[in-house]
C-alpha atoms as a PDB file:
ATOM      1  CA  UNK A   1      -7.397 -10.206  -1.262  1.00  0.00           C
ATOM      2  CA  UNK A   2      -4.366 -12.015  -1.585  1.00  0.00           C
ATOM      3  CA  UNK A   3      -2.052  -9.817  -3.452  1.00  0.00           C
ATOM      4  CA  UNK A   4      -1.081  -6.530  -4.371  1.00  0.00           C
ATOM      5  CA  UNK A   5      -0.756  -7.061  -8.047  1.00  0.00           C
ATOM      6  CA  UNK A   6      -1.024 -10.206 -11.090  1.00  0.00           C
ATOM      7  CA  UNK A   7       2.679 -10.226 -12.094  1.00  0.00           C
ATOM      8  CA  UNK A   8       3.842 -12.251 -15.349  1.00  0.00           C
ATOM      9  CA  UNK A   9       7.381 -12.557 -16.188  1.00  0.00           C
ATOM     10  CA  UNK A  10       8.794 -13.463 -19.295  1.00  0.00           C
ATOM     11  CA  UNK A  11       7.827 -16.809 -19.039  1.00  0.00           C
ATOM     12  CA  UNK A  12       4.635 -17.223 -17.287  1.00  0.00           C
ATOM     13  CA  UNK A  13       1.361 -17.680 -18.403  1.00  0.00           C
ATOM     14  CA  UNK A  14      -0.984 -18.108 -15.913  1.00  0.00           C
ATOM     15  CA  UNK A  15      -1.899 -16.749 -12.444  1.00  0.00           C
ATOM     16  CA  UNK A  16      -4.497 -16.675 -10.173  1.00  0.00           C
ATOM     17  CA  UNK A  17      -6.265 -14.631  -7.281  1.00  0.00           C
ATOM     18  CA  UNK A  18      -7.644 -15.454  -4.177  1.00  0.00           C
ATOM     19  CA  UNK A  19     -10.697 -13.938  -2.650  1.00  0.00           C
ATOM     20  CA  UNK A  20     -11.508 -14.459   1.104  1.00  0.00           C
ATOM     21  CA  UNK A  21     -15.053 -13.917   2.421  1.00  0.00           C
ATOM     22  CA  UNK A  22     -13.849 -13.172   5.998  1.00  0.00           C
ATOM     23  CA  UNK A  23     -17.875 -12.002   7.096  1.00  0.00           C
ATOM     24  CA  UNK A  24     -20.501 -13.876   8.306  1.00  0.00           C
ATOM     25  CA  UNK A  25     -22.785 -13.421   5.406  1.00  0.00           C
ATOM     26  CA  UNK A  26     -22.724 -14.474   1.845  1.00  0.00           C
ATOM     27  CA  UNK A  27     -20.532 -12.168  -0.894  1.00  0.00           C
ATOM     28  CA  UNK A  28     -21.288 -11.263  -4.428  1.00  0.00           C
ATOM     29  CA  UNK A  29     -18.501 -10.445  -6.726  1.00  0.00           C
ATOM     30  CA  UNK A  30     -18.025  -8.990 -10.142  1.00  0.00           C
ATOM     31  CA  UNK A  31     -14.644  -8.824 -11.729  1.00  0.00           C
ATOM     32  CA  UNK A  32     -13.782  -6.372 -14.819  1.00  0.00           C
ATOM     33  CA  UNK A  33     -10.746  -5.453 -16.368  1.00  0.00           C
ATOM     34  CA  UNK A  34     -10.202  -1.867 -17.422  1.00  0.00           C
ATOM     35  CA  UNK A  35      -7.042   0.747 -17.761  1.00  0.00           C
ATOM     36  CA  UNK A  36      -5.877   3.676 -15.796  1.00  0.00           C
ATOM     37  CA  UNK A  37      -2.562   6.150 -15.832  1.00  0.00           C
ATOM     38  CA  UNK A  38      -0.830   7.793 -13.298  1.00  0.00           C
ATOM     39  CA  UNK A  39       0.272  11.710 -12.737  1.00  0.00           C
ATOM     40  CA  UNK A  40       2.851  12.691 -11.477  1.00  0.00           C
ATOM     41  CA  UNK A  41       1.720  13.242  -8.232  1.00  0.00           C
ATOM     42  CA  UNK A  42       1.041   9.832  -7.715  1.00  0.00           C
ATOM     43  CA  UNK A  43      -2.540   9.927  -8.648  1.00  0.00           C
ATOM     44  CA  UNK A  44      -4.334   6.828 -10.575  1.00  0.00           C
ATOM     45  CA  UNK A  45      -7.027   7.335 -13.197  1.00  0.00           C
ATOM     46  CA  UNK A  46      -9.236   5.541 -15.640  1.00  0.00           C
ATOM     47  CA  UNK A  47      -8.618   6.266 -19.148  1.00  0.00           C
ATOM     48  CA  UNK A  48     -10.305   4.041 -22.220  1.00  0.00           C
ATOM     49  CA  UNK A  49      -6.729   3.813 -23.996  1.00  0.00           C
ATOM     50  CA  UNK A  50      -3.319   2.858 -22.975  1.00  0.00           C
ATOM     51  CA  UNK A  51      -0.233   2.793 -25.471  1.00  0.00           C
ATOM     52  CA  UNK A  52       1.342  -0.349 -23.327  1.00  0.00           C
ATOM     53  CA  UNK A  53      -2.550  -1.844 -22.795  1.00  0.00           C
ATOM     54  CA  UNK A  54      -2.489  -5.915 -22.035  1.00  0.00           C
ATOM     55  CA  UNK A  55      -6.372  -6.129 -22.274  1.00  0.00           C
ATOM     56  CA  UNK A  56      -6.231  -7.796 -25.343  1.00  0.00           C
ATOM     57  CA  UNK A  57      -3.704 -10.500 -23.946  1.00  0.00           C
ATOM     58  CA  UNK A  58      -5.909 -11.250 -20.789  1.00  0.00           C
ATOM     59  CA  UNK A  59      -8.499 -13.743 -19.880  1.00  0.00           C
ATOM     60  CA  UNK A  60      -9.465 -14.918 -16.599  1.00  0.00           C
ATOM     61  CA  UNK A  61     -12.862 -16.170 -15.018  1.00  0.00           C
ATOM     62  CA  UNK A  62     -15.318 -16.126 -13.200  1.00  0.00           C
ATOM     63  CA  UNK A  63     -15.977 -12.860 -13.848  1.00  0.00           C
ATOM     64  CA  UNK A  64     -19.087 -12.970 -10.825  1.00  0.00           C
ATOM     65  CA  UNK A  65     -20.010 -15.097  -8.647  1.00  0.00           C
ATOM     66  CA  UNK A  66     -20.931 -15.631  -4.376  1.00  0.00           C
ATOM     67  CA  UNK A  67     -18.867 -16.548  -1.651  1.00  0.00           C
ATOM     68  CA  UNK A  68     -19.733 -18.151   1.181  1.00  0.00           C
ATOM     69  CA  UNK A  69     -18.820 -16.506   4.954  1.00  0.00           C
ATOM     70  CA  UNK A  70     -15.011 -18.339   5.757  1.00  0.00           C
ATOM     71  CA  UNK A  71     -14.944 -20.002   2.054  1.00  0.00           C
ATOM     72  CA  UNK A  72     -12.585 -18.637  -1.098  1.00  0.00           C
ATOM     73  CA  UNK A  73     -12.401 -17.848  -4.634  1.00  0.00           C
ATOM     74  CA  UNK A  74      -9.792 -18.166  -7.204  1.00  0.00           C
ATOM     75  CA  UNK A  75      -9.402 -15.762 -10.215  1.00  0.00           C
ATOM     76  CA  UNK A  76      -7.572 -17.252 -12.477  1.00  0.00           C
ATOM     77  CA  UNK A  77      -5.581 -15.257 -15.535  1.00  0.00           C
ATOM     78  CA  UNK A  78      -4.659 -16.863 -18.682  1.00  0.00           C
ATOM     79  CA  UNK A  79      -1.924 -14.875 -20.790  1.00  0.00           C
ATOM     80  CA  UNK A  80      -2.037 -15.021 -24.525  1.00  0.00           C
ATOM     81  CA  UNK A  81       0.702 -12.629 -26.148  1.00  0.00           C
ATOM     82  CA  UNK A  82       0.270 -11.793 -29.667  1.00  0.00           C
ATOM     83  CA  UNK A  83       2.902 -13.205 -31.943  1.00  0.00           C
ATOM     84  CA  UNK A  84       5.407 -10.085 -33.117  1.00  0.00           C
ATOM     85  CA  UNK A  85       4.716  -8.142 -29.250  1.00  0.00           C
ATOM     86  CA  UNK A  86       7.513  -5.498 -28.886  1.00  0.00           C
ATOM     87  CA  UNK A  87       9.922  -6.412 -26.320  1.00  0.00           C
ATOM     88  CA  UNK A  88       8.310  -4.158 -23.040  1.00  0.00           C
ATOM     89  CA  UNK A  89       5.848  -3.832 -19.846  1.00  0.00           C
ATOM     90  CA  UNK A  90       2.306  -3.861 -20.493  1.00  0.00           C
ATOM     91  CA  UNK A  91       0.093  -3.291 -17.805  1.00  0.00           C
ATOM     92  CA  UNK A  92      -4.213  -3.361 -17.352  1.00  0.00           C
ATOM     93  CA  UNK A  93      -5.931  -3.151 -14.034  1.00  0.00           C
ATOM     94  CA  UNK A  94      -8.992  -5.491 -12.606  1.00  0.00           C
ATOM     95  CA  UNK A  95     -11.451  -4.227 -10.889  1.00  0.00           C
ATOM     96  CA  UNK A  96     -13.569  -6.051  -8.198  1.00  0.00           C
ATOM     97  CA  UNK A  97     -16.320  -4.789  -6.543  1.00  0.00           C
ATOM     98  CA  UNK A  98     -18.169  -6.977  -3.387  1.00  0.00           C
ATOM     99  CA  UNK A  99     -21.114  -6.749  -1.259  1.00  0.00           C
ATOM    100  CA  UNK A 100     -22.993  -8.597   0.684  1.00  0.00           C
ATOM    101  CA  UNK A 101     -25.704 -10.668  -0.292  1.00  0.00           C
ATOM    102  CA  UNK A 102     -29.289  -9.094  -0.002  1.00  0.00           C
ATOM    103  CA  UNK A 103     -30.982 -10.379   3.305  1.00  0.00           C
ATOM    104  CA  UNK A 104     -34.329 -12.222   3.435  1.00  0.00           C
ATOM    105  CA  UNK A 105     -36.329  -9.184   2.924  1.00  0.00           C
ATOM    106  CA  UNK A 106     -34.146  -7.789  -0.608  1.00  0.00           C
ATOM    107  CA  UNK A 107     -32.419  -5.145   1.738  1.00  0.00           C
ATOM    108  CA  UNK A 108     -28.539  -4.701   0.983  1.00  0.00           C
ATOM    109  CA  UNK A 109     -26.213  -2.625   3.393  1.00  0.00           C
ATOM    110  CA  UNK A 110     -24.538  -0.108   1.058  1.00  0.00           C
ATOM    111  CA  UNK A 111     -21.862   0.384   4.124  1.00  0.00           C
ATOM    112  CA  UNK A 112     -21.047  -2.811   3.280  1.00  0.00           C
ATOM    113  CA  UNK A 113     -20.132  -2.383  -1.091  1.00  0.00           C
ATOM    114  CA  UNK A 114     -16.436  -2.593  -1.804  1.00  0.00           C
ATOM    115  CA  UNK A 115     -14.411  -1.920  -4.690  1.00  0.00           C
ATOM    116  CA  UNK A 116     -10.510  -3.032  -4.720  1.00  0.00           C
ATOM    117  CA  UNK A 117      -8.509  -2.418  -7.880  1.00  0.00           C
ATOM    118  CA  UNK A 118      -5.200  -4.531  -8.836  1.00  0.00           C
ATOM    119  CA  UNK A 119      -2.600  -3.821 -11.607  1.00  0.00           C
ATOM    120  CA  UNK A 120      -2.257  -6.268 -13.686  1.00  0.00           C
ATOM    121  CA  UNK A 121       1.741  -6.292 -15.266  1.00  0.00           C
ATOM    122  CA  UNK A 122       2.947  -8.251 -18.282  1.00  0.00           C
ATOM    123  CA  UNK A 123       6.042  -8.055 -18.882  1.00  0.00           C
ATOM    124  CA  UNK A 124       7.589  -9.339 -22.247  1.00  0.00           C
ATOM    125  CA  UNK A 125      11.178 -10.062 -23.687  1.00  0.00           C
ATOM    126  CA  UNK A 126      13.922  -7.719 -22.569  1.00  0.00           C
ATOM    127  CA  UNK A 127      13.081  -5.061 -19.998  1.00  0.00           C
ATOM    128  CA  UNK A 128      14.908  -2.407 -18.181  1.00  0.00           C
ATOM    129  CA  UNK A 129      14.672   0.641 -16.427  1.00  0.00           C
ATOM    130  CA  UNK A 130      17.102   3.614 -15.652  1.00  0.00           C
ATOM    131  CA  UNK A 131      15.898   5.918 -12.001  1.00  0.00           C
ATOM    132  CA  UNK A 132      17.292   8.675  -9.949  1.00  0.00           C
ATOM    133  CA  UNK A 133      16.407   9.791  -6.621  1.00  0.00           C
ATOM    134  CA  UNK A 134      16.778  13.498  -7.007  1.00  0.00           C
ATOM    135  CA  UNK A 135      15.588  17.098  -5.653  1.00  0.00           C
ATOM    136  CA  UNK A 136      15.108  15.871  -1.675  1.00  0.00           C
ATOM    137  CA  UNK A 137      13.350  18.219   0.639  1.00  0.00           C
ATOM    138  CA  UNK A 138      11.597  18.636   3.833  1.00  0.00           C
ATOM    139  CA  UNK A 139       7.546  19.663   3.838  1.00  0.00           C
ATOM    140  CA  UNK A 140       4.496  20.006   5.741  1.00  0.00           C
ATOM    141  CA  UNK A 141       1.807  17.951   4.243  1.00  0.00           C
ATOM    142  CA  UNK A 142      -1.617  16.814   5.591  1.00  0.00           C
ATOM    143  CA  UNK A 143       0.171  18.372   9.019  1.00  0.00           C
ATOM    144  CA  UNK A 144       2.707  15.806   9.225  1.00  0.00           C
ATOM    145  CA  UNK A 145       6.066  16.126   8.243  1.00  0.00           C
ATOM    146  CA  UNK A 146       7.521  14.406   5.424  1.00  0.00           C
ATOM    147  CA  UNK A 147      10.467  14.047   3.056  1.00  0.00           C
ATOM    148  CA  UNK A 148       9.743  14.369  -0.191  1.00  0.00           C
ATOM    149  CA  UNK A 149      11.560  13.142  -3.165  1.00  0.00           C
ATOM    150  CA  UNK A 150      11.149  13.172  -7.201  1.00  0.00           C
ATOM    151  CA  UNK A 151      11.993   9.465  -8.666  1.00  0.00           C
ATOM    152  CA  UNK A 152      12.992   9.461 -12.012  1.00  0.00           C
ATOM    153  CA  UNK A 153      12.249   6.772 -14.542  1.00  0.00           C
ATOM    154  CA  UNK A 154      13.582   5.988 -17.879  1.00  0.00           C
ATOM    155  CA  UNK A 155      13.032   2.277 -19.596  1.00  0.00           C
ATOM    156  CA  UNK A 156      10.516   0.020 -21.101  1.00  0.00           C
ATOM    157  CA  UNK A 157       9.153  -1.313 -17.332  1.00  0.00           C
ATOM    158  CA  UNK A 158       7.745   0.269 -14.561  1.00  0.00           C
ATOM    159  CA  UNK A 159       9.198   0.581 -10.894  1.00  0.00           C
ATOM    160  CA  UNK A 160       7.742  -0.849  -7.865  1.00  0.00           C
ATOM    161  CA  UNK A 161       9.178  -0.664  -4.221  1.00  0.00           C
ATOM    162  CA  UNK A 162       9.778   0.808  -0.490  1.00  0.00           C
ATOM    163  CA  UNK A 163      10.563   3.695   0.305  1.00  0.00           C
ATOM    164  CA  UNK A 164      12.568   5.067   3.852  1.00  0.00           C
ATOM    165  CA  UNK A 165      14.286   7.516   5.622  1.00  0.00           C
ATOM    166  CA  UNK A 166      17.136   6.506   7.508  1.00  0.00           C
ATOM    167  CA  UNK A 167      20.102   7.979   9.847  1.00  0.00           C
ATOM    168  CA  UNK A 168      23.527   7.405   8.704  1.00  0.00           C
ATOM    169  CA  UNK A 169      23.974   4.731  12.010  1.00  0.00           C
ATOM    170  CA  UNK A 170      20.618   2.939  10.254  1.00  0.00           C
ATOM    171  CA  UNK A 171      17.424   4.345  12.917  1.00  0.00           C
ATOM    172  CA  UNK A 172      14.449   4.642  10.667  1.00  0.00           C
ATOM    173  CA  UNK A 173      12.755   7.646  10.633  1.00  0.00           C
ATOM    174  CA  UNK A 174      10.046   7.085   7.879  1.00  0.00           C
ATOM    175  CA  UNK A 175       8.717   3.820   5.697  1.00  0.00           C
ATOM    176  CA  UNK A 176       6.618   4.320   2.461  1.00  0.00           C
ATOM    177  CA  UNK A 177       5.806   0.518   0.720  1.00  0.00           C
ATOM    178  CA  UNK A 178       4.665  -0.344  -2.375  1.00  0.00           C
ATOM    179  CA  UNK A 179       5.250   2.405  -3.873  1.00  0.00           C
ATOM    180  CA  UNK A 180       4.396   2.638  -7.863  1.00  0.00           C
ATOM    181  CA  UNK A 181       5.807   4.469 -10.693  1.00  0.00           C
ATOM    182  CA  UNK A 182       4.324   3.798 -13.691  1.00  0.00           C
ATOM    183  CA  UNK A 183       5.353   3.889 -17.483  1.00  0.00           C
ATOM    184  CA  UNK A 184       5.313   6.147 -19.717  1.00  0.00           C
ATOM    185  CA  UNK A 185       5.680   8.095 -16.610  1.00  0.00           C
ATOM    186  CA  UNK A 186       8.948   9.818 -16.666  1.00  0.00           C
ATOM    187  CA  UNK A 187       8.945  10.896 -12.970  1.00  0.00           C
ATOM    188  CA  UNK A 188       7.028  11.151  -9.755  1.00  0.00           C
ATOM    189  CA  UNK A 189       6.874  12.883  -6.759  1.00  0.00           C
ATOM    190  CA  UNK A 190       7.020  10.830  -3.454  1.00  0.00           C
ATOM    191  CA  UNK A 191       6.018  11.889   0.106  1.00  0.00           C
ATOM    192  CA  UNK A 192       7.472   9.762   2.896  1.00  0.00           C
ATOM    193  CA  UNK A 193       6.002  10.351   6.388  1.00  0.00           C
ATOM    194  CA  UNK A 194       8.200  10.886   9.035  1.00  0.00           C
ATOM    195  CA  UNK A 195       7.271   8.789  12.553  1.00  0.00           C
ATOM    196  CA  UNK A 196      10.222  10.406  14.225  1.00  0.00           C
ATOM    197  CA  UNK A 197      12.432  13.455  13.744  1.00  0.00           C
ATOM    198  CA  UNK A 198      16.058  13.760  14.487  1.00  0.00           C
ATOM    199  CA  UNK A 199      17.868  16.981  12.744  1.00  0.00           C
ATOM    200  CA  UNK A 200      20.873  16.290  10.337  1.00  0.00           C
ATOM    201  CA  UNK A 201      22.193  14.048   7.684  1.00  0.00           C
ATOM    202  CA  UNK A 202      20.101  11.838   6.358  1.00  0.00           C
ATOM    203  CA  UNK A 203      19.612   8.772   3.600  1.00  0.00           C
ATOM    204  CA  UNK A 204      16.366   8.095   1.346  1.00  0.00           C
ATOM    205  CA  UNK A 205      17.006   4.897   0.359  1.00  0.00           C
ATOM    206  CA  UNK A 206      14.449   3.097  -2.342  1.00  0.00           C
ATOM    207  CA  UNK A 207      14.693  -0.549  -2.904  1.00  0.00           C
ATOM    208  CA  UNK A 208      12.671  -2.209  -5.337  1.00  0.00           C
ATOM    209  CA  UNK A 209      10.562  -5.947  -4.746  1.00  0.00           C
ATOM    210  CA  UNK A 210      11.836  -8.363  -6.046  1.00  0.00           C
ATOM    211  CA  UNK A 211       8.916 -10.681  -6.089  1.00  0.00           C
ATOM    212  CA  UNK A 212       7.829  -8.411  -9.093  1.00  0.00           C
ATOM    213  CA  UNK A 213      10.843  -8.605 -11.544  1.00  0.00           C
ATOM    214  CA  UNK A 214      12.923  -5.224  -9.907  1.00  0.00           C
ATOM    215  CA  UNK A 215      16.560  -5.121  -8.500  1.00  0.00           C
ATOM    216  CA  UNK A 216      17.237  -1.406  -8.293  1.00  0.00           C
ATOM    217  CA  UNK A 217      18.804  -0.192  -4.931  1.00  0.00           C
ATOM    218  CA  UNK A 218      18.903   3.710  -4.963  1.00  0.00           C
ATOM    219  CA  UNK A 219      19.675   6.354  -2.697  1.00  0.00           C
ATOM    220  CA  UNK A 220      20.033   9.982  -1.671  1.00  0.00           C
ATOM    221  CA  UNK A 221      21.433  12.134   1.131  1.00  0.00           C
ATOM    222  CA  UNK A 222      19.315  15.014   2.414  1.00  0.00           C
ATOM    223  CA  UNK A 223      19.506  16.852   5.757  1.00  0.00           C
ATOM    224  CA  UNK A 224      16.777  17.875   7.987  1.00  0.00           C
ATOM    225  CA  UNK A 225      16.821  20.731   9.899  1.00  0.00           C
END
């Protein structure tokens, strides 16, 4: 897969997809679009309706197909925005799902089924966003230690960026990428694993990507102890 997400801007209209075969056998495809919401945990699930849905503005092909071991595939999205659209983000997901070919004999290796799913975001007109870092704190989860941190969000786009944990001289203690918050969502929680700990002062700093339209730069102090 060669992105995280299909991002269009304001003015785009198309984009495209690659998918690598990097086994030695032959890989069937299928490609669907569909819609899902987040919690505030961070959680993603499918639901059949969306108030910001861009299914109806999407079309891409192939929808299935086989790749050959070492060879590629292009999806490719075509963007058709109804006339009237309210100035916002709309958002869909595709999902892909791979496995190998079936071997002489009919025999497939369900080990071998994947399923990848990408958000698709459309974004349309004016857009902008309003986010806090607030209500740090130190906890045990999974038994490693993390800082945790509720990101606000107030606009008509979603957020998307990294995450980490720094002394005030700069040492990294903790990284968390592509991180998602999603609208309507109006906050989420965020866990940040630490790889080291030092006790004290220290900054959460978020900064979004700017590949995919975002220029925040946000930060918080906490202390661990």
């Amino acid at each position: 897969m060669s992105k995280f997400r299909v991002f269009f801007d304001s003015n785009s209209r198309s984009e495209s997809l690659q998918l690598r075969n990097t086994g030695g056998s032959p890989m069937k495809f299928t490609a669907e679009l569909d819609l899902n919401a987040m919690t505030e945990e961070g959680s993603i699930y499918v639901v059949s309706e969306e108030p910001y849905s861009a299914l109806d503005f999407i079309r891409f092909s192939p929808k299935r197909g086989e790749i050959q071991p070492g060879e590629r595939q292009a999806i490719r999205f075509a963007l058709r925005k109804p006339s009237g659209l309210e100035h916002g983000e709309y958002r869909a997901i595709v999902r892909i799902s791979s496995e190998l070919a079936p071997t002489e004999g009919g025999n497939i290796n369900l080990a071998s089924k994947l399923a990848y799913s990408l958000p698709i975001i459309v974004r349309h007109g004016e857009v902008f966003v309003e986010s806090a870092l607030v209500e740090p704190s130190t906890v045990m989860h999974n038994g490693t230690l993390n800082v945790q941190v509720w990101v606000t969000r107030k606009g008509n786009r979603s957020l998307f960026g990294n995450f980490s944990v720094e002394t005030p001289d700069g040492k990294v203690l903790g990284v968390l990428n592509n991180v998602a918050v999603y609208r309507p969502l109006e906050r989420r929680r965020v866990l940040i694993p630490l790889q080291e700990i030092e006790k004290g002062p220290v900054i959460i700093k978020y900064t979004e990507n700017k590949k995919f339209g975002g220029d925040l730069v946000l930060a918080v102090e906490h202390t661990l102890e």
